[in-house]
C-alpha atoms as a PDB file:
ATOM      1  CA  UNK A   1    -145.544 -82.527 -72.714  1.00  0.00           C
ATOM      2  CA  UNK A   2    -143.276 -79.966 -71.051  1.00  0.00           C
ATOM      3  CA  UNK A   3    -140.949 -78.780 -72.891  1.00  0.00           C
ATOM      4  CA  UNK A   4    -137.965 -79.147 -71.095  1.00  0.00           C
ATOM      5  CA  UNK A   5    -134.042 -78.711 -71.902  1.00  0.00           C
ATOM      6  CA  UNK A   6    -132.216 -81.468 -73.155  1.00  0.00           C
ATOM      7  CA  UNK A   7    -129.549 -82.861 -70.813  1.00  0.00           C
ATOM      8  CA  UNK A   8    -125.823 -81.863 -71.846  1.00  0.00           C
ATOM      9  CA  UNK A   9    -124.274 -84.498 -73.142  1.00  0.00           C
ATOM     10  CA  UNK A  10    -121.654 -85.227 -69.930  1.00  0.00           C
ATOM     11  CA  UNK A  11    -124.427 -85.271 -67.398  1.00  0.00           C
ATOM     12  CA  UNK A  12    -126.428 -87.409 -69.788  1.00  0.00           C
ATOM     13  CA  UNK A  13    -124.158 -90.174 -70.055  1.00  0.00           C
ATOM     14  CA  UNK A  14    -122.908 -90.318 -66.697  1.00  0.00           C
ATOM     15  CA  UNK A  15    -126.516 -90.021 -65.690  1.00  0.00           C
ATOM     16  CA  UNK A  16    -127.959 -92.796 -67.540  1.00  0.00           C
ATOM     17  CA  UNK A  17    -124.338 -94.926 -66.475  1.00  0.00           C
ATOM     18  CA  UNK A  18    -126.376 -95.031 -63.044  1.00  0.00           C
ATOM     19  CA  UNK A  19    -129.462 -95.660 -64.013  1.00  0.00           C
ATOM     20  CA  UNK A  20    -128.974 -98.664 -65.860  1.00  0.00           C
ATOM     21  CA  UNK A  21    -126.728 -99.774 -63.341  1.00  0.00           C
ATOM     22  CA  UNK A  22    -129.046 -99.944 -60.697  1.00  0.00           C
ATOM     23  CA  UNK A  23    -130.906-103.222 -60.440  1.00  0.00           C
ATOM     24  CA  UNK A  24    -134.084-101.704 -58.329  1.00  0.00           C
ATOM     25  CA  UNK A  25    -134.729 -98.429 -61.220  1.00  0.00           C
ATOM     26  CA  UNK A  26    -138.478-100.225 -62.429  1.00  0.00           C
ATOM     27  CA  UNK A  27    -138.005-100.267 -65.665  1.00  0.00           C
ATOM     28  CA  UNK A  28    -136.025-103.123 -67.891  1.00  0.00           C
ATOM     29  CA  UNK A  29    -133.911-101.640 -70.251  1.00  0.00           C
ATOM     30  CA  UNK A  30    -135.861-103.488 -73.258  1.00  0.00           C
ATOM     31  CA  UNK A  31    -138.919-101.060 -72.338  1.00  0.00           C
ATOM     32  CA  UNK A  32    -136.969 -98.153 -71.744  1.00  0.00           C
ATOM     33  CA  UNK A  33    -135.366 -98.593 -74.962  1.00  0.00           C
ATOM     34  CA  UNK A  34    -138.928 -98.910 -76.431  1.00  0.00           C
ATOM     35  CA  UNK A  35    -139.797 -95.763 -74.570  1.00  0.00           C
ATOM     36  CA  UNK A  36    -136.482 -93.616 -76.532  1.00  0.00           C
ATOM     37  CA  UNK A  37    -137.562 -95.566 -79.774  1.00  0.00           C
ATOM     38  CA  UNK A  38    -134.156 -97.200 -79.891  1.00  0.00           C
ATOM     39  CA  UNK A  39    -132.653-100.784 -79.477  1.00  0.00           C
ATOM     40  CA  UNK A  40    -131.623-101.869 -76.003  1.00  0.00           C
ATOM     41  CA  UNK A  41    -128.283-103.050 -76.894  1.00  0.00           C
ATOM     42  CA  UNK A  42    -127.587 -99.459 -78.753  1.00  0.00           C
ATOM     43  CA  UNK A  43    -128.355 -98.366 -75.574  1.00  0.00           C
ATOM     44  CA  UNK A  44    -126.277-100.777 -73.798  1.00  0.00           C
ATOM     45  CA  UNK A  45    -123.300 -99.822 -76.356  1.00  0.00           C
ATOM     46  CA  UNK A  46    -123.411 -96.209 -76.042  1.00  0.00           C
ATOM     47  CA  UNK A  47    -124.068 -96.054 -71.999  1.00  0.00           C
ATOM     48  CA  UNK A  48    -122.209 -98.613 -70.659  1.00  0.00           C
ATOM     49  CA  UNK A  49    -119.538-100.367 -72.998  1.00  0.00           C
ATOM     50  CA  UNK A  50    -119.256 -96.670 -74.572  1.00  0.00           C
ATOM     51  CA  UNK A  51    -118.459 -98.267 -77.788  1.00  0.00           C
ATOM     52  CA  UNK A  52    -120.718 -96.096 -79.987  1.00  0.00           C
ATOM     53  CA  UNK A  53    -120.733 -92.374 -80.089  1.00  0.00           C
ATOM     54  CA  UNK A  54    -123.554 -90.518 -78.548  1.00  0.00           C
ATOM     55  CA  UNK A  55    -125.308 -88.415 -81.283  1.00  0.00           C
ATOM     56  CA  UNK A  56    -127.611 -85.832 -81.042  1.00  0.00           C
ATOM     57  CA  UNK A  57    -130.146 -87.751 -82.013  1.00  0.00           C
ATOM     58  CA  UNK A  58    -129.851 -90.552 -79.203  1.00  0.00           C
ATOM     59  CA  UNK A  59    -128.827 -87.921 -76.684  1.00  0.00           C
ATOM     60  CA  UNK A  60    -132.164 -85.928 -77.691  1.00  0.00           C
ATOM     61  CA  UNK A  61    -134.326 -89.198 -77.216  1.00  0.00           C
ATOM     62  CA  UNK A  62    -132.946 -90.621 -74.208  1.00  0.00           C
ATOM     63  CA  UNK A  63    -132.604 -87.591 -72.407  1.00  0.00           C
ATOM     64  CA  UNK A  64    -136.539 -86.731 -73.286  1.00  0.00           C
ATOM     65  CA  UNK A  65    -137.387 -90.639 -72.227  1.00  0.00           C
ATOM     66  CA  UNK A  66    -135.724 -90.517 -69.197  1.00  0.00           C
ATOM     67  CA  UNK A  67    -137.231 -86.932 -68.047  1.00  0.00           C
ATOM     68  CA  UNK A  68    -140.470 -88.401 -68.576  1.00  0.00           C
ATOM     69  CA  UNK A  69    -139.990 -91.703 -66.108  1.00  0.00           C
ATOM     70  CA  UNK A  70    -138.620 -89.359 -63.964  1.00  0.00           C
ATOM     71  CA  UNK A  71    -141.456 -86.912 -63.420  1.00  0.00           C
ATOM     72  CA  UNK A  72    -144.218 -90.291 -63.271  1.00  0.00           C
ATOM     73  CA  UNK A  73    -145.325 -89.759 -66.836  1.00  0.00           C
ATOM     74  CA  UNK A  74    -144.767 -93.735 -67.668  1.00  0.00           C
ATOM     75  CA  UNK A  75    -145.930 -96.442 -65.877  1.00  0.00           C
ATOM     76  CA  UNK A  76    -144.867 -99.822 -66.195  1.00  0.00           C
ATOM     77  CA  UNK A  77    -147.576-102.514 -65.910  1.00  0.00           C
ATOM     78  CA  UNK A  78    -148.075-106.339 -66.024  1.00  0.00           C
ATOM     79  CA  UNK A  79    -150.507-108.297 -68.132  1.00  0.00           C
ATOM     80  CA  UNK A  80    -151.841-111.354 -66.718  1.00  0.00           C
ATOM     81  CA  UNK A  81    -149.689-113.731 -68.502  1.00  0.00           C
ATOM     82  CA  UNK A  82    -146.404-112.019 -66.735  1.00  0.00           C
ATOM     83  CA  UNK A  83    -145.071-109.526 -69.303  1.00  0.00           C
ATOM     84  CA  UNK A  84    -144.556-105.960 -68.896  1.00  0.00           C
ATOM     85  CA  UNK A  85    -145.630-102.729 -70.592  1.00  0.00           C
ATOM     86  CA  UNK A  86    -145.485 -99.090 -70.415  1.00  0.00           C
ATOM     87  CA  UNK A  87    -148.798 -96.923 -69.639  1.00  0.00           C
ATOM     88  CA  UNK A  88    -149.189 -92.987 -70.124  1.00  0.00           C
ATOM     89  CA  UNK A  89    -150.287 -91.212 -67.236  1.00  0.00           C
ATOM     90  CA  UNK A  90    -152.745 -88.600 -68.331  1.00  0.00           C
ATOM     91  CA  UNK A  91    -151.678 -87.386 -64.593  1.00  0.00           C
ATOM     92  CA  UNK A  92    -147.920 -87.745 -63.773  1.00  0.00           C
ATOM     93  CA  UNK A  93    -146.992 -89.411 -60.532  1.00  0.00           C
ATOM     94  CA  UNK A  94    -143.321 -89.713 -59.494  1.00  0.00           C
ATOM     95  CA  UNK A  95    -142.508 -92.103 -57.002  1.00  0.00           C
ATOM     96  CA  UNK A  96    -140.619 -90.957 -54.012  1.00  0.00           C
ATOM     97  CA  UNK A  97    -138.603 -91.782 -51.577  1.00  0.00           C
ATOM     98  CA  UNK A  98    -136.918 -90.596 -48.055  1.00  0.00           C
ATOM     99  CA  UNK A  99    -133.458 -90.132 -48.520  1.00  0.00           C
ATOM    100  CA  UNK A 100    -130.442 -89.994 -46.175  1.00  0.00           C
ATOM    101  CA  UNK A 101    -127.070 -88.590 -48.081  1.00  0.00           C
ATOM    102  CA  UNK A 102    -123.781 -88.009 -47.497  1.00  0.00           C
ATOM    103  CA  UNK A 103    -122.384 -84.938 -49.505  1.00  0.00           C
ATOM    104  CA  UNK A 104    -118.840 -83.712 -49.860  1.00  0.00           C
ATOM    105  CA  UNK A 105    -118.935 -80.024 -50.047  1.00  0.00           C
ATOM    106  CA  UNK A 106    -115.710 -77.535 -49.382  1.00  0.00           C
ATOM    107  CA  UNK A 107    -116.699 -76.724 -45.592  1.00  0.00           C
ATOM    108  CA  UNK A 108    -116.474 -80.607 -44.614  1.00  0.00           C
ATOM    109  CA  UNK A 109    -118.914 -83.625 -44.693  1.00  0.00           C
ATOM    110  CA  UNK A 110    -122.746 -82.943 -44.835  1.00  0.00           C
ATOM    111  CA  UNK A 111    -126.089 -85.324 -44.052  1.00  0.00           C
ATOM    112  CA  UNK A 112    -128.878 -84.260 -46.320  1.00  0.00           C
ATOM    113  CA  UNK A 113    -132.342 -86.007 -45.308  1.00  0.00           C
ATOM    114  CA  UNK A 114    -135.360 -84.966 -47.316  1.00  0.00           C
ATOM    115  CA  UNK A 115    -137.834 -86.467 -49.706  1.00  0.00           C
ATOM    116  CA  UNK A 116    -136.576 -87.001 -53.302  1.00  0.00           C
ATOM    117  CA  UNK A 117    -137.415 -88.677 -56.019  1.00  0.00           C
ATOM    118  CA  UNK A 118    -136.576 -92.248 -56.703  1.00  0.00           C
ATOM    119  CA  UNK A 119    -135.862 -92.156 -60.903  1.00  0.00           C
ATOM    120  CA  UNK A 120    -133.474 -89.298 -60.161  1.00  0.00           C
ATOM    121  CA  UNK A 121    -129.795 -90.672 -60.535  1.00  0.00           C
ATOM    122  CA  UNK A 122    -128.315 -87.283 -61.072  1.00  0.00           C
ATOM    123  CA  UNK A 123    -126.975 -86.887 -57.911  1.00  0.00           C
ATOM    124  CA  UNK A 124    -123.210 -88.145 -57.427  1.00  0.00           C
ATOM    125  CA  UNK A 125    -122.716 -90.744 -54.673  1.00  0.00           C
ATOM    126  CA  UNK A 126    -119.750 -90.406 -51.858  1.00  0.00           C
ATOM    127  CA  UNK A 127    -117.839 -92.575 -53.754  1.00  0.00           C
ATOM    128  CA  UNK A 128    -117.962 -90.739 -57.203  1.00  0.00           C
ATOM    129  CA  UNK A 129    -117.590 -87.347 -54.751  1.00  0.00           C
ATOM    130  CA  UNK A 130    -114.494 -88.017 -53.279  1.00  0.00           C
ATOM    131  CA  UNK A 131    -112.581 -89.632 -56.624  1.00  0.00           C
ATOM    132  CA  UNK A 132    -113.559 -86.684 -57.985  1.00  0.00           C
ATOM    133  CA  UNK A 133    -115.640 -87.884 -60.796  1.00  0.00           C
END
């Protein structure tokens, strides 16, 4: 494992905000919980209703479980029967993507086009740009 800084708390909750929000991310949020070692509907309560606090502790474990679907650590896999669980890469794979952007910066409107990778929801959309969030 690589050890790798913990995501502030800020960019950790508005991250994750995204992440469960989008309906094409891979991953169900019942096996991403199992991946932080937490209940999905603690998750559900402290990322998206924001009616629990978000401890150390939870911010520690989702912030490691999330870097490590985002680098292609965990795969997600299907048994015969239909259900779904989580494989260890010995070899990380991220998936990618090409990606077409809109960014707000000071000098004006820009179009970023590149590769990037698809479990990365750090990046603000337009929207969030330009309200400021």
């Amino acid at each position: 494992m690589i050890n790798e800084p913990i995501i502030p708390k800020t960019e950790l909750l508005e991250t994750i905000r995204r992440f469960l929000a989008d309906k094409n991310r891979g991953i169900s949020l019942a096996l991403f919980a199992e991946l932080a070692g937490l209940n999905k509907d603690y998750i559900h309560d402290v990322f998206v209703e924001r009616r629990n606090p978000l401890t150390e502790n939870v911010q520690r474990r989702v912030s490691l479980a999330y870097n490590r679907y985002k680098r292609g650590e965990i795969a997600v896999m299907r048994n015969m029967d239909g259900t779904r669980y989580l494989e260890y890469r010995k070899v990380p794979k991220p998936s990618m993507r090409k990606v077409r952007r809109i960014e707000f910066t000071p000098d004006g409107l820009k179009i970023k086009i590149g590769i990037q990778n698809r479990n990365d929801y750090s990046h603000r959309n337009l929207n969030e740009q330009l309200r400021g969030k």
